[in-house]
C-alpha atoms as a PDB file:
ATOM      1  CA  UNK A   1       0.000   0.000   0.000  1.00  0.00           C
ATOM      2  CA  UNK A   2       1.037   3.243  -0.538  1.00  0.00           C
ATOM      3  CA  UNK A   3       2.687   5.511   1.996  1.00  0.00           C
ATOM      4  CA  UNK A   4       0.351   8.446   0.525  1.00  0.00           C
ATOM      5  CA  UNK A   5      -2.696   7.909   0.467  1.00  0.00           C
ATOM      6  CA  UNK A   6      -4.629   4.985   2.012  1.00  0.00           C
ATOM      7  CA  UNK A   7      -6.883   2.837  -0.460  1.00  0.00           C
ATOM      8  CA  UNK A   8     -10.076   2.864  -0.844  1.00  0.00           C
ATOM      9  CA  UNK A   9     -11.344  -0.622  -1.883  1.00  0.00           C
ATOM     10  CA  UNK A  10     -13.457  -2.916  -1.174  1.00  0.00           C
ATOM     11  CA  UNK A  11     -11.187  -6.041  -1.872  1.00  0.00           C
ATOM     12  CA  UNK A  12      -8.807  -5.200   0.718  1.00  0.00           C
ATOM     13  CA  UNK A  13     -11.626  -5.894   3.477  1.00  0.00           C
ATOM     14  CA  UNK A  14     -13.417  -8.841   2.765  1.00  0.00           C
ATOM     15  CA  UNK A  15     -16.965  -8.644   5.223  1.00  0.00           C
ATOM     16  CA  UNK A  16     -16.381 -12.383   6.282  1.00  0.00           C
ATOM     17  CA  UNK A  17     -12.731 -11.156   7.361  1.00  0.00           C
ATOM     18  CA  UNK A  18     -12.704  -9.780  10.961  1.00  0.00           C
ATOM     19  CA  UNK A  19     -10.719  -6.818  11.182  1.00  0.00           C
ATOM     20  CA  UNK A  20      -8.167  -8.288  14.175  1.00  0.00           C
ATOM     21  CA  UNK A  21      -7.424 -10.156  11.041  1.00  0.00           C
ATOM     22  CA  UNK A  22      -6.465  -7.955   8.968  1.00  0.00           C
ATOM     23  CA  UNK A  23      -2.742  -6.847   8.792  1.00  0.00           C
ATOM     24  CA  UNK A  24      -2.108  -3.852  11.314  1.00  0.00           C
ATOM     25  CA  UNK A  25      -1.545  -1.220   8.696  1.00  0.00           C
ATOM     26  CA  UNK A  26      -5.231  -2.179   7.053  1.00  0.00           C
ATOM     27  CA  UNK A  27      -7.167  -1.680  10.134  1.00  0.00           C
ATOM     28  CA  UNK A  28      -9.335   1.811  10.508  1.00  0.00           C
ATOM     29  CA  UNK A  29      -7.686   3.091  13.813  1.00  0.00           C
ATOM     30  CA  UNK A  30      -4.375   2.264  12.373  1.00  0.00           C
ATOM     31  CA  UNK A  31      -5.285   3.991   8.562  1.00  0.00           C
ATOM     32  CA  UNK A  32      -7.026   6.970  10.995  1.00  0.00           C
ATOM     33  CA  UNK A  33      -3.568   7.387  12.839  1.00  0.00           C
ATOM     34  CA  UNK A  34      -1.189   6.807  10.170  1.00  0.00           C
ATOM     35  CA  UNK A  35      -2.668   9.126   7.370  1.00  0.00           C
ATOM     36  CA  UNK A  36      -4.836  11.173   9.553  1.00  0.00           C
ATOM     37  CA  UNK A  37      -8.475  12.185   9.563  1.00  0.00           C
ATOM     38  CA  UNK A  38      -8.770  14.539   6.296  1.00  0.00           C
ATOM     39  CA  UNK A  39      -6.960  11.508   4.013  1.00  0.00           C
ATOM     40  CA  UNK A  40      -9.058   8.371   5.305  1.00  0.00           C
ATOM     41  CA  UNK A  41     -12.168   7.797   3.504  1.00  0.00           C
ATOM     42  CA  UNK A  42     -15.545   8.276   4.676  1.00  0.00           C
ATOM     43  CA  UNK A  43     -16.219   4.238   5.807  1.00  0.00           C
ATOM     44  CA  UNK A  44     -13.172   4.520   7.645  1.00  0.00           C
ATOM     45  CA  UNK A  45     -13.977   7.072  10.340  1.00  0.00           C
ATOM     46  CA  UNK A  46     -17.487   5.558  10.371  1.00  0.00           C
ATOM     47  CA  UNK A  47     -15.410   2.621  10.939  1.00  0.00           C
ATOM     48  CA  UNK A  48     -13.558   3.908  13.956  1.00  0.00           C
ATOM     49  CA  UNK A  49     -16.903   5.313  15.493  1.00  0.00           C
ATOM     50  CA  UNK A  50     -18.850   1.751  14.914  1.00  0.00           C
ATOM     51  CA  UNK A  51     -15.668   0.040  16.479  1.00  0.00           C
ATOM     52  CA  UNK A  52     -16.957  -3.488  16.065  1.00  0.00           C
ATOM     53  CA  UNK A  53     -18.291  -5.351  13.553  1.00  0.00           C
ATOM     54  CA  UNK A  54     -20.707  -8.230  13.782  1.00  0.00           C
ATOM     55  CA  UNK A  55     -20.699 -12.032  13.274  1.00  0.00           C
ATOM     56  CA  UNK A  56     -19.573 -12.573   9.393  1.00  0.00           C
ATOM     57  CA  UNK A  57     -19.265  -8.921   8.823  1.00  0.00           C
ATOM     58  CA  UNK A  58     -16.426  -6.673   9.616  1.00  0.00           C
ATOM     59  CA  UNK A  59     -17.396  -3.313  10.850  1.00  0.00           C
ATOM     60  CA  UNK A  60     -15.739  -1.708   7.481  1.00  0.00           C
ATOM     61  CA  UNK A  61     -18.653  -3.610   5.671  1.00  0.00           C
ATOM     62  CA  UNK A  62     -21.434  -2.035   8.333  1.00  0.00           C
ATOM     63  CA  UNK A  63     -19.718   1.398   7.416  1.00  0.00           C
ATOM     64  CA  UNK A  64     -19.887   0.745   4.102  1.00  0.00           C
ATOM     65  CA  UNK A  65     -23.940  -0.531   4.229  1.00  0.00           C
ATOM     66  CA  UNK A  66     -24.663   2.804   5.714  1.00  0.00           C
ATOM     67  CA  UNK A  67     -23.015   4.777   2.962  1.00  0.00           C
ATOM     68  CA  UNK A  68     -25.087   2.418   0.453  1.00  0.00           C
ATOM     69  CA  UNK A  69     -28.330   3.114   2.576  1.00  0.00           C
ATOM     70  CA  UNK A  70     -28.204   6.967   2.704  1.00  0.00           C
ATOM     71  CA  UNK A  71     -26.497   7.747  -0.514  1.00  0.00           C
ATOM     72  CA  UNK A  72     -23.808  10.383   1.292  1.00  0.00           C
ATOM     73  CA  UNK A  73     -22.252  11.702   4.939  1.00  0.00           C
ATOM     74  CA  UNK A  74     -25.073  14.501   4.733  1.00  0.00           C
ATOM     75  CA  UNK A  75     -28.160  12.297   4.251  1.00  0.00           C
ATOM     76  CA  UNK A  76     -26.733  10.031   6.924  1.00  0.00           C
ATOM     77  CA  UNK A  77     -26.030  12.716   9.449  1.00  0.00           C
ATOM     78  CA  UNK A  78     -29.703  13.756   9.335  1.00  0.00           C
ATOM     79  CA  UNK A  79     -30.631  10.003   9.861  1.00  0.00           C
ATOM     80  CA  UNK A  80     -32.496   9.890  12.962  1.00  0.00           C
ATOM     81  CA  UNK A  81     -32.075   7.265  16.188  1.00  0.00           C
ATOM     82  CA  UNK A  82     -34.857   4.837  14.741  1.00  0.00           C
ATOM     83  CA  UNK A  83     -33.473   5.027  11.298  1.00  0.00           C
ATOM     84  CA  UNK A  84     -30.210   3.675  12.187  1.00  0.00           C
ATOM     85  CA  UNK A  85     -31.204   1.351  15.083  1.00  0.00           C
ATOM     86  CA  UNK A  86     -33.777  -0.123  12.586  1.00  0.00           C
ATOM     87  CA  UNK A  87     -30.794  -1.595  10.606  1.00  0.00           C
ATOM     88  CA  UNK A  88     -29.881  -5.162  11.670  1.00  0.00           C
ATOM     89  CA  UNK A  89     -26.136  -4.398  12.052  1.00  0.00           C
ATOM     90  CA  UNK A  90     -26.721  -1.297  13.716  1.00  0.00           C
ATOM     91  CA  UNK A  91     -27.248  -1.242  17.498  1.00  0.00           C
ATOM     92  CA  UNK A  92     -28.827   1.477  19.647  1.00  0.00           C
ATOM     93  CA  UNK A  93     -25.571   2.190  21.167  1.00  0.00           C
ATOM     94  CA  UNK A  94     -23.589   2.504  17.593  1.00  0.00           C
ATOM     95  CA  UNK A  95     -26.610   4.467  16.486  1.00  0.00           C
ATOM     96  CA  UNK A  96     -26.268   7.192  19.584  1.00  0.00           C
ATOM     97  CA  UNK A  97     -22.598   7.375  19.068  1.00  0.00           C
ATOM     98  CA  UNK A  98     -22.706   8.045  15.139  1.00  0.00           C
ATOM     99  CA  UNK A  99     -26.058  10.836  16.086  1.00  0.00           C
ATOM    100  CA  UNK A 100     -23.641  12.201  19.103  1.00  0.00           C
ATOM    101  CA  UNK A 101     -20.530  12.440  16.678  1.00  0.00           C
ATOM    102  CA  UNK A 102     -22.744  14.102  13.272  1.00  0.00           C
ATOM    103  CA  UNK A 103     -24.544  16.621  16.104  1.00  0.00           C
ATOM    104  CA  UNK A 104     -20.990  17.830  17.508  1.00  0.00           C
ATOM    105  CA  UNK A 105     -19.446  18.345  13.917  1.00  0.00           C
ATOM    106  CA  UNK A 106     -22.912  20.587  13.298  1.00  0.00           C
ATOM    107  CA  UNK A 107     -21.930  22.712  16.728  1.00  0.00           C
ATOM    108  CA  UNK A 108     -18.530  22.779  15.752  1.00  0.00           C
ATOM    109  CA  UNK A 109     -19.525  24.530  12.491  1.00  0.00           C
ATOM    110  CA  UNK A 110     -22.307  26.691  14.158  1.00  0.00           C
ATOM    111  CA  UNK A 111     -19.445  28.280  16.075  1.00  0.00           C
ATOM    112  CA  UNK A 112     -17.040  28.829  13.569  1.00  0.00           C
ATOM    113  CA  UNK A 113     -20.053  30.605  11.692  1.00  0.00           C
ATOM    114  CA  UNK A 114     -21.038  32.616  14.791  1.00  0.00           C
ATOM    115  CA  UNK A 115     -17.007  33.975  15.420  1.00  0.00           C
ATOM    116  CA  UNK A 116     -16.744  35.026  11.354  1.00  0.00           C
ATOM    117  CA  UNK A 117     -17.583  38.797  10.970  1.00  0.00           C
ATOM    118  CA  UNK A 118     -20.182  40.014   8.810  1.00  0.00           C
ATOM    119  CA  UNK A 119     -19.581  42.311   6.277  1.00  0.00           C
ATOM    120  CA  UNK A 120     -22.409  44.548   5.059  1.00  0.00           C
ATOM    121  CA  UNK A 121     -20.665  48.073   4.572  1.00  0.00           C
ATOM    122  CA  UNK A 122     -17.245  49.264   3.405  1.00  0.00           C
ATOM    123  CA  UNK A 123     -16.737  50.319   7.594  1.00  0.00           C
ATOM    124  CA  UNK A 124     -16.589  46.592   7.873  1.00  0.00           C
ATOM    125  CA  UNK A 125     -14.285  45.832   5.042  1.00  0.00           C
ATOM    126  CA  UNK A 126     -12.381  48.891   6.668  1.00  0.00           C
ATOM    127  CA  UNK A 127     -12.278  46.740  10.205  1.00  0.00           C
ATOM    128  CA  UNK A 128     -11.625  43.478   8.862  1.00  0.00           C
ATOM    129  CA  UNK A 129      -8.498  44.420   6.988  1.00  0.00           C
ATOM    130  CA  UNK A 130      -7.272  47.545   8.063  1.00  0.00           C
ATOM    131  CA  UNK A 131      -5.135  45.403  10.936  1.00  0.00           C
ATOM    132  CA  UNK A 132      -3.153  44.059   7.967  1.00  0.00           C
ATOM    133  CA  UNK A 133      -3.289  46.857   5.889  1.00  0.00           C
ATOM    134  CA  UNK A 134      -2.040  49.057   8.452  1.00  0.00           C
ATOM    135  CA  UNK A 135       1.809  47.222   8.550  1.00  0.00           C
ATOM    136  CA  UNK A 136       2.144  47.097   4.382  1.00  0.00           C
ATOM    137  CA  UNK A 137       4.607  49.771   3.409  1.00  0.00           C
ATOM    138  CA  UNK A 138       3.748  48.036  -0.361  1.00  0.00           C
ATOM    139  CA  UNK A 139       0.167  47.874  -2.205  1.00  0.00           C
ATOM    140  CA  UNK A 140      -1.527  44.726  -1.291  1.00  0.00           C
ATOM    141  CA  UNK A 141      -4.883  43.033  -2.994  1.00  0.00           C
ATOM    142  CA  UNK A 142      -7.284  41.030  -0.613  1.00  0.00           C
ATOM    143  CA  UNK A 143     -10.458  39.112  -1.406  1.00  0.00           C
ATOM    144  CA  UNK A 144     -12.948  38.721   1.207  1.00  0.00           C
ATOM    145  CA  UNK A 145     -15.290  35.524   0.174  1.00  0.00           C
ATOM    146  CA  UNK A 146     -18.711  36.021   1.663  1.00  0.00           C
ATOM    147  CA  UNK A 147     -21.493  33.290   2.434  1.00  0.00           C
ATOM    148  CA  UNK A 148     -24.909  34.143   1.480  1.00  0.00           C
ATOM    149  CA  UNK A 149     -25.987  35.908   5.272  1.00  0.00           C
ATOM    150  CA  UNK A 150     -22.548  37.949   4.326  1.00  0.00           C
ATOM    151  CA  UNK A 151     -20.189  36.251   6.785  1.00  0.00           C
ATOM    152  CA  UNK A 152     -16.483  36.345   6.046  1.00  0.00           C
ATOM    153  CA  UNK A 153     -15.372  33.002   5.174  1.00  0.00           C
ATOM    154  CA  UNK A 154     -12.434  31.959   5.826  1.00  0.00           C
ATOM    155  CA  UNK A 155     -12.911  34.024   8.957  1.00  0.00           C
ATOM    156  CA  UNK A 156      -9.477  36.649   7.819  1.00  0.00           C
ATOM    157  CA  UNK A 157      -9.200  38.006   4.016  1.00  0.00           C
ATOM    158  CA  UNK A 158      -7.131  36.404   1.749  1.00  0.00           C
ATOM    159  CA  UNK A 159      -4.233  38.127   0.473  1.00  0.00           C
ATOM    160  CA  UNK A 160      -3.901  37.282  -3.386  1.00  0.00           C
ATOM    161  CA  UNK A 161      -0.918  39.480  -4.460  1.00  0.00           C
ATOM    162  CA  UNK A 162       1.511  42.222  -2.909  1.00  0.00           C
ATOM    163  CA  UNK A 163       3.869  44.980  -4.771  1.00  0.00           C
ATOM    164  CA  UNK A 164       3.129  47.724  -7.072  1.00  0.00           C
ATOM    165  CA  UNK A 165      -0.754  46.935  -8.687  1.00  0.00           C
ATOM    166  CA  UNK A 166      -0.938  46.187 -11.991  1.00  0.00           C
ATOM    167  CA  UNK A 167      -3.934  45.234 -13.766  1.00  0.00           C
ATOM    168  CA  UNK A 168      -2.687  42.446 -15.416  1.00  0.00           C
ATOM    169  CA  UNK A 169      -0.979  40.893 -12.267  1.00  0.00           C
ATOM    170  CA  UNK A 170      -4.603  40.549 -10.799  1.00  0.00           C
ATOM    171  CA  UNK A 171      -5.522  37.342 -12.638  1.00  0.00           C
ATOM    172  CA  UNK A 172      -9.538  36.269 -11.895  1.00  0.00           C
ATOM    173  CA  UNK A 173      -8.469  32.938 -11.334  1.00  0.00           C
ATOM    174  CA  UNK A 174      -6.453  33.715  -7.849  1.00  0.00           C
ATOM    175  CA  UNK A 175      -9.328  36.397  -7.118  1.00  0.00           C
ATOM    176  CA  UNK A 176     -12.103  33.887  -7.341  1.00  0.00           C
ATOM    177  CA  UNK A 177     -10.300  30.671  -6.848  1.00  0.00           C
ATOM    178  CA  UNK A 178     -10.844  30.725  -2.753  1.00  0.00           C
ATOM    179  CA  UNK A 179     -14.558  31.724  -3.254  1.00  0.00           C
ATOM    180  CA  UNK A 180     -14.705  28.691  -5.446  1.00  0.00           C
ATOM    181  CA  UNK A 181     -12.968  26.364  -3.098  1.00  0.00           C
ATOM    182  CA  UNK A 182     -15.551  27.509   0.088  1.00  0.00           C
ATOM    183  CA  UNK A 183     -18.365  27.637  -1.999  1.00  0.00           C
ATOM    184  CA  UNK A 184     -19.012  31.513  -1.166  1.00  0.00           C
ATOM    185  CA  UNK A 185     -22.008  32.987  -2.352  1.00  0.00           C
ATOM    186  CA  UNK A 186     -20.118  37.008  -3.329  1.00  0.00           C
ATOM    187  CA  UNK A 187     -16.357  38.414  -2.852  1.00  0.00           C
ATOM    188  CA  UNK A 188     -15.632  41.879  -1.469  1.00  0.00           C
ATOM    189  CA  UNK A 189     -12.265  43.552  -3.680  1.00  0.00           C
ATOM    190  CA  UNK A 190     -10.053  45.497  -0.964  1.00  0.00           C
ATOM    191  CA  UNK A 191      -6.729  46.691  -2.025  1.00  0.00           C
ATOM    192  CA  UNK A 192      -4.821  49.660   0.290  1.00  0.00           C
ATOM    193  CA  UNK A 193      -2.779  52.450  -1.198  1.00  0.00           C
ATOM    194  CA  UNK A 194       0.314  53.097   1.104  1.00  0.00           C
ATOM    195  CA  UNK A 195       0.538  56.702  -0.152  1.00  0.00           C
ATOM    196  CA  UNK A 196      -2.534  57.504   1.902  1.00  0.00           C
ATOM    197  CA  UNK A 197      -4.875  58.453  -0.688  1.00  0.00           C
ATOM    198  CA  UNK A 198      -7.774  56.265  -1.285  1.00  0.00           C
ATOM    199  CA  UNK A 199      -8.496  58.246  -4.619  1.00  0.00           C
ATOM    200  CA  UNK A 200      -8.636  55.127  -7.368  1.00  0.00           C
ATOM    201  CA  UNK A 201      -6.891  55.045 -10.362  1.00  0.00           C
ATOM    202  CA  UNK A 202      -7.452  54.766 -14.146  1.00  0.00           C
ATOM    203  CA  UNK A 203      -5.555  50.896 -13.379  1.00  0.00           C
ATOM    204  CA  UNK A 204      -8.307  50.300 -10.461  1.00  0.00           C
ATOM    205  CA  UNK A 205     -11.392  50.890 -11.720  1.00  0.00           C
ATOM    206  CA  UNK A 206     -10.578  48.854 -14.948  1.00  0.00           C
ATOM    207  CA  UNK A 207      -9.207  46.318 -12.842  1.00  0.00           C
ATOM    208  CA  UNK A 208     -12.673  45.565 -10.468  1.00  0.00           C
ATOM    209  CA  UNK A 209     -14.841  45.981 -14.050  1.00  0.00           C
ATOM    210  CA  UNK A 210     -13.036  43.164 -15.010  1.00  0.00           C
ATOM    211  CA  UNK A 211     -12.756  41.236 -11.948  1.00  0.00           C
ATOM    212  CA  UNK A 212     -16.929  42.068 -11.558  1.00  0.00           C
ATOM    213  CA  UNK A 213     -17.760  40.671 -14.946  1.00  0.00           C
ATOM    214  CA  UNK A 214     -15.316  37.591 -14.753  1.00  0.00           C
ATOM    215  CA  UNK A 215     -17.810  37.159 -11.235  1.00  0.00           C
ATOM    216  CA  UNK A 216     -20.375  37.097 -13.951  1.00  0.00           C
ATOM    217  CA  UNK A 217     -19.029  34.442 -15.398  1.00  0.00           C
ATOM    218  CA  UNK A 218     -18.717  32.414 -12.916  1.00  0.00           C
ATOM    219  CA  UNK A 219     -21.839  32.916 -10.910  1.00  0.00           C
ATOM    220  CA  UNK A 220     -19.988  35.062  -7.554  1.00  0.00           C
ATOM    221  CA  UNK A 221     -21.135  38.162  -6.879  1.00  0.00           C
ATOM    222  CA  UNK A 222     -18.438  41.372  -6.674  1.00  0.00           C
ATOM    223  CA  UNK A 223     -20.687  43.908  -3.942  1.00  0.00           C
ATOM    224  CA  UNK A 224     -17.696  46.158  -3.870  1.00  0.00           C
ATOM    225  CA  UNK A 225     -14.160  47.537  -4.196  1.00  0.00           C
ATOM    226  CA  UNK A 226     -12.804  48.988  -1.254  1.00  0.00           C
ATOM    227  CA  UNK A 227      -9.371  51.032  -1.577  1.00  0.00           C
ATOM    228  CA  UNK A 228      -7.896  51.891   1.708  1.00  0.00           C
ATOM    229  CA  UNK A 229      -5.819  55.421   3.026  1.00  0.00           C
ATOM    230  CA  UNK A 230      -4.286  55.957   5.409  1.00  0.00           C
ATOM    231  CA  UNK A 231      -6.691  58.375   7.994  1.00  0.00           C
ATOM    232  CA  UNK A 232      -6.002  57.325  11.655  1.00  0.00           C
ATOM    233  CA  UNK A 233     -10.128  59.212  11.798  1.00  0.00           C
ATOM    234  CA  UNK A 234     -12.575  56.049  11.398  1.00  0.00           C
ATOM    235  CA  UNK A 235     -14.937  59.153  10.182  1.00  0.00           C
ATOM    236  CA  UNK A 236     -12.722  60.353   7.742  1.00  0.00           C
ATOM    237  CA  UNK A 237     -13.658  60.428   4.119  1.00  0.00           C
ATOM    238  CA  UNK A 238      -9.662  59.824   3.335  1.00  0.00           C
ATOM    239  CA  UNK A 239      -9.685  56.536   4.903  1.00  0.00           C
ATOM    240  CA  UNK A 240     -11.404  54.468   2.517  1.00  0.00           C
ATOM    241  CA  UNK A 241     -13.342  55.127  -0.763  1.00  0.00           C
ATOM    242  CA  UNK A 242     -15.974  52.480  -1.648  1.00  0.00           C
ATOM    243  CA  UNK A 243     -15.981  52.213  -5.338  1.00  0.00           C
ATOM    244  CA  UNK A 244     -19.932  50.859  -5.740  1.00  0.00           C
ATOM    245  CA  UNK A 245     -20.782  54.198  -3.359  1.00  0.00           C
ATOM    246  CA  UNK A 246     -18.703  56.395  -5.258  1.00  0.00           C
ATOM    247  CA  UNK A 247     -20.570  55.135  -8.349  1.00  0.00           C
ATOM    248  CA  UNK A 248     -17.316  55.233 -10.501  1.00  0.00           C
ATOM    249  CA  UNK A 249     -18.075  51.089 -11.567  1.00  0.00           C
ATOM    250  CA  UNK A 250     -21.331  49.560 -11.967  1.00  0.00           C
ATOM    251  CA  UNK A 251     -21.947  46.513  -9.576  1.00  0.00           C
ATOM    252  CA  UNK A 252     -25.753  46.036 -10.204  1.00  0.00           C
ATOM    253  CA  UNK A 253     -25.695  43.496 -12.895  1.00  0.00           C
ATOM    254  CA  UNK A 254     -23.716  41.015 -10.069  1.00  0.00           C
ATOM    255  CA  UNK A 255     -26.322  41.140  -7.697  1.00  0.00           C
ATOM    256  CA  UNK A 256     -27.240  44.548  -6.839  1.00  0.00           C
ATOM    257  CA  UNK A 257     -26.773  46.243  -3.563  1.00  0.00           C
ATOM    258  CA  UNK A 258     -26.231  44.986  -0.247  1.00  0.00           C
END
């Protein structure tokens, strides 16, 4: 087997084959603590949960059975206690455990959702990046990916490129790539100018027309540029200039205001 990437295949566990009986390196815990939990497939860590198996079938074969039953991890998660308990292989206690371990992933993500900030004016583009604007003595160009109740996801901006802005160094594909990967509903543009000025340029309002219509193209919504000064005043109009309030580029056709 590969030192990789662990296999994922039926034929290497046999349901009449009890996993004590399998060679150490093949059994779930072992796969779970060699490769780790994000490179173990799914029957695995249902595997490790389930722990035992039952006379003639190997608890990698009752993982698998529940995968077959429910079609996918999200179906399954939303199975409830009689559901899985009604399955011969499937005891109440295995059933609790799998209902316990689906529920805590669901609170796990609830609170990562509740600690992202939400971003619904160019002050809160202005708070979530200004602490790493603030340090750049260089130009710097952030995407903020948004889910659809605007909540910054991941919960920091990404930075996507740093040194002197040129249009053509702002490719769409690193813009939209991490909205892509977390499935994000819109981006927010925020670039800072170290000068101080927030006035844009010729070079930045061609720039976000681009990036807004390449959003077009592949379904994300652009809600804004921001461009950031320098003014220690959070009222100041020379700390940030908001480039869909300024009305200098036309956002409307990617999904309108805020």
């Amino acid at each position: 087997m590969s030192r990789g990437v662990p296999p994922s295949n039926d034929s290497l566990y046999p349901a009449a084959v009890r996993i004590r009986d399998l060679p150490p390196d093949l059994q779930p815990r072992e796969l779970l603590e060699r490769f780790g939990p994000a490179h173990v497939p799914d029957d695995v860590l249902l595997a490790v949960l389930l722990r035992t198996g039952m006379p003639g079938r190997n608890v990698l074969d009752l993982a698998r059975e529940l995968l077959r039953r429910h079609r996918s991890l999200a179906e399954l998660s939303r199975a409830s206690l009689a559901e899985l308990a009604s399955i011969k292989s499937i005891k109440k206690v295995k059933a609790l455990t799998l209902i316990a371990a689906f529920e805590l992933g669901r609170r796990v993500r609830d609170e990562q959702l509740r600690d992202r900030p939400t971003i619904r004016s160019p002050a809160d583009v202005d708070r979530a990046v200004r602490p790493h604007a603030e340090r750049e003595s260089v130009e710097v160009f952030w995407v903020l990916p948004l889910n659809k109740k605007n909540r910054l996801i991941p919960r920091h901006p990404v930075e996507i490129t740093r040194g002197i802005l040129d249009a053509s160094l702002v490719h769409p594909r690193e813009v939209f790539e991490p909205a892509i990967r977390t499935c994000s509903a819109a981006v927010i543009l925020c670039h800072n100018h170290p000068s101080g000025d927030p006035t844009p340029s010729a070079d930045d309002l061609a720039m976000t027309r681009r990036l807004v219509e390449a959003g077009r193209t592949v379904d994300i919504r652009v809600l804004d540029h921001v461009i950031l000064g320098r003014a220690a005043d959070p009222d100041s109009p020379r700390r940030y200039c908001s480039l869909r309030e300024s009305g200098l580029v036309s956002f409307d056709d990617s999904g309108g205001r805020r």
